[in-house]
C-alpha atoms as a PDB file:
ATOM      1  CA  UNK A   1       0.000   0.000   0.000  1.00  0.00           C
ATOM      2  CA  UNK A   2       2.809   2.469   1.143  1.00  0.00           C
ATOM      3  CA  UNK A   3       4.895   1.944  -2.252  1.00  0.00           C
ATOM      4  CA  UNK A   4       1.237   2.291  -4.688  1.00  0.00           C
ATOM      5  CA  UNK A   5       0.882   5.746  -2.677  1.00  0.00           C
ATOM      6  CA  UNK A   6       4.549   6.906  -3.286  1.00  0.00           C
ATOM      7  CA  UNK A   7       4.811   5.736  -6.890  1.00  0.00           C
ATOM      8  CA  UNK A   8       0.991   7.616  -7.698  1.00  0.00           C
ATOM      9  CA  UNK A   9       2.445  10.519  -5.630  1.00  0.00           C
ATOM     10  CA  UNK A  10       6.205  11.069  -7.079  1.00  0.00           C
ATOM     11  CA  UNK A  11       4.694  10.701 -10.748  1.00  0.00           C
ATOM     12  CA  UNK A  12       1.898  14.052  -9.827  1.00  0.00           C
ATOM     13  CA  UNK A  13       4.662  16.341  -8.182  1.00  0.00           C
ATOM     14  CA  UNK A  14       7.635  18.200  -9.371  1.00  0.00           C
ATOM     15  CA  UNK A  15       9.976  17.451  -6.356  1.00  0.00           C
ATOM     16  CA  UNK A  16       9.715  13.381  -6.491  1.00  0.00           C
ATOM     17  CA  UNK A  17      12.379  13.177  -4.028  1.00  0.00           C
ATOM     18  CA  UNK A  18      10.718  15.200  -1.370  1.00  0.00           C
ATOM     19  CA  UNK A  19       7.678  12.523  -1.299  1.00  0.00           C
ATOM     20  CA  UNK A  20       7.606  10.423   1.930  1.00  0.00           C
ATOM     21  CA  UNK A  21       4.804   8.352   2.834  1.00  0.00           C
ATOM     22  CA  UNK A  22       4.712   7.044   6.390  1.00  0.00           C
ATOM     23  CA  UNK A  23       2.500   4.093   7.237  1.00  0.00           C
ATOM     24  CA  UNK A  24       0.354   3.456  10.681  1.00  0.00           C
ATOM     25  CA  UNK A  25      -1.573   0.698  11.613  1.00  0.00           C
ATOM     26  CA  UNK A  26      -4.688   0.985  13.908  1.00  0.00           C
ATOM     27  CA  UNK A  27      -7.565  -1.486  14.866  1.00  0.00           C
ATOM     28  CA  UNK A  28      -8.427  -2.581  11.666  1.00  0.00           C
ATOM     29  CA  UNK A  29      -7.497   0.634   9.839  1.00  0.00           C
ATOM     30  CA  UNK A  30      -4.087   1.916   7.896  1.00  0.00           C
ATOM     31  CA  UNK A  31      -3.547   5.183   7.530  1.00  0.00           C
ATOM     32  CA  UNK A  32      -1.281   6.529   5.244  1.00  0.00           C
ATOM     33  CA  UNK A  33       0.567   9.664   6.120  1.00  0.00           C
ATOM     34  CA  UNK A  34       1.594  11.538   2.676  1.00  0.00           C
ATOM     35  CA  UNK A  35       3.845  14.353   2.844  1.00  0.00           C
ATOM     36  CA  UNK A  36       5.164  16.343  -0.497  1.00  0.00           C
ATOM     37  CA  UNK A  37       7.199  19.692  -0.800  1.00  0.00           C
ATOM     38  CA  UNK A  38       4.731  23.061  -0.128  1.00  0.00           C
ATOM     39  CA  UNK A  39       5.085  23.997  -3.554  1.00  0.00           C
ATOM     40  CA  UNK A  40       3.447  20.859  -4.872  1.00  0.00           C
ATOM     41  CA  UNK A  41       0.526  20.821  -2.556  1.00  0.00           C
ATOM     42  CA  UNK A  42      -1.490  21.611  -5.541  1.00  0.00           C
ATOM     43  CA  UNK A  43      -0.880  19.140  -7.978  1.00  0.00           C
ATOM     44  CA  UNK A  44      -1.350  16.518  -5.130  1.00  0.00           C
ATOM     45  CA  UNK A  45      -4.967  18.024  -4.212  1.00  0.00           C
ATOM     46  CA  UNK A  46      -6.027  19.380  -7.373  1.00  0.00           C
ATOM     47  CA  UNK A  47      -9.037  21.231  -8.017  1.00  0.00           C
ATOM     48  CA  UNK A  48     -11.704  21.393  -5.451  1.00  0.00           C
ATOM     49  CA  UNK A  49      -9.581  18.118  -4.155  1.00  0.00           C
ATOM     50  CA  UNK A  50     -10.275  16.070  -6.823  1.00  0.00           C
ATOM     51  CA  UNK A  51      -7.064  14.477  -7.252  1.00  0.00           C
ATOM     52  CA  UNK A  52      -6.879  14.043  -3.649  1.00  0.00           C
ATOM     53  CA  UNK A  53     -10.225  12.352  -3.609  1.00  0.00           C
ATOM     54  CA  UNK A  54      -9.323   9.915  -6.330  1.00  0.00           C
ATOM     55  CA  UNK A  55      -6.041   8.513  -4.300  1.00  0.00           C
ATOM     56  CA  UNK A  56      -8.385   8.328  -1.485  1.00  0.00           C
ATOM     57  CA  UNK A  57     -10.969   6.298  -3.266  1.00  0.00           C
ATOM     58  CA  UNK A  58      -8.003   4.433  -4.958  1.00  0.00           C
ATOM     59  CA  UNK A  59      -6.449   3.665  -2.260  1.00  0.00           C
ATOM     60  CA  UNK A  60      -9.998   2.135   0.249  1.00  0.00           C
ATOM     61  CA  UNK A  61     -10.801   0.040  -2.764  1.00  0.00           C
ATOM     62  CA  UNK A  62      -7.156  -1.279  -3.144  1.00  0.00           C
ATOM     63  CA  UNK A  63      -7.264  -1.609   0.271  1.00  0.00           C
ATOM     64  CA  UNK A  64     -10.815  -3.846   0.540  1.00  0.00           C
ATOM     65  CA  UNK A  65      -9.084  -6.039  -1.689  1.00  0.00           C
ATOM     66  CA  UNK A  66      -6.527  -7.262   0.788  1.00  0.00           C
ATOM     67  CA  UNK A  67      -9.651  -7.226   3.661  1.00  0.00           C
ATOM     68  CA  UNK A  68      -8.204  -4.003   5.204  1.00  0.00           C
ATOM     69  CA  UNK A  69      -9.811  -0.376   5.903  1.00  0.00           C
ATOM     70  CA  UNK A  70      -7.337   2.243   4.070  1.00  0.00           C
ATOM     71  CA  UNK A  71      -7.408   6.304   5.069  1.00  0.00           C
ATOM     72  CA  UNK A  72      -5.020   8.711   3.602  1.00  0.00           C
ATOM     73  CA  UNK A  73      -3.998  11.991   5.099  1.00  0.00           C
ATOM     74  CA  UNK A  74      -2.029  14.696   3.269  1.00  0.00           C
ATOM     75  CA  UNK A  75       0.423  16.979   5.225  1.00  0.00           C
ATOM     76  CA  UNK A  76       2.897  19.262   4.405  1.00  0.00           C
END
């Protein structure tokens, strides 16, 4: 899960290198911590958040496929 996030996230940015995911499991739940550089916020959340909402949904269904509940956060 934490390498799908990184390789969807390093091919959006500009800064590849400065993409770290960290990963932390819960009950039940993984959540994925992605961080990028400040000046590629935007291309990660897109307009009105619609990129961010499509690695979100990406990522649940991906994880309901290996039986596990999948949240991703985005830092900076």
């Amino acid at each position: 899960m934490k390498e799908l996030l990184t390789y969807i996230a390093q091919n959006l940015v500009d800064h590849p290198e400065q993409v770290e995911v960290t990963e932390h499991a819960g009950d039940g739940e993984t959540t994925l911590e992605l961080r990028v550089a400040s000046e590629d916020m935007g291309k990660v959340i897109g307009r009105q958040g619609r990129i961010a909402k499509w690695i979100r949904v990406l990522m649940r269904s991906v994880g309901q496929r290996k039986g596990n509940r999948v949240s991703v956060e985005i830092t900076d």
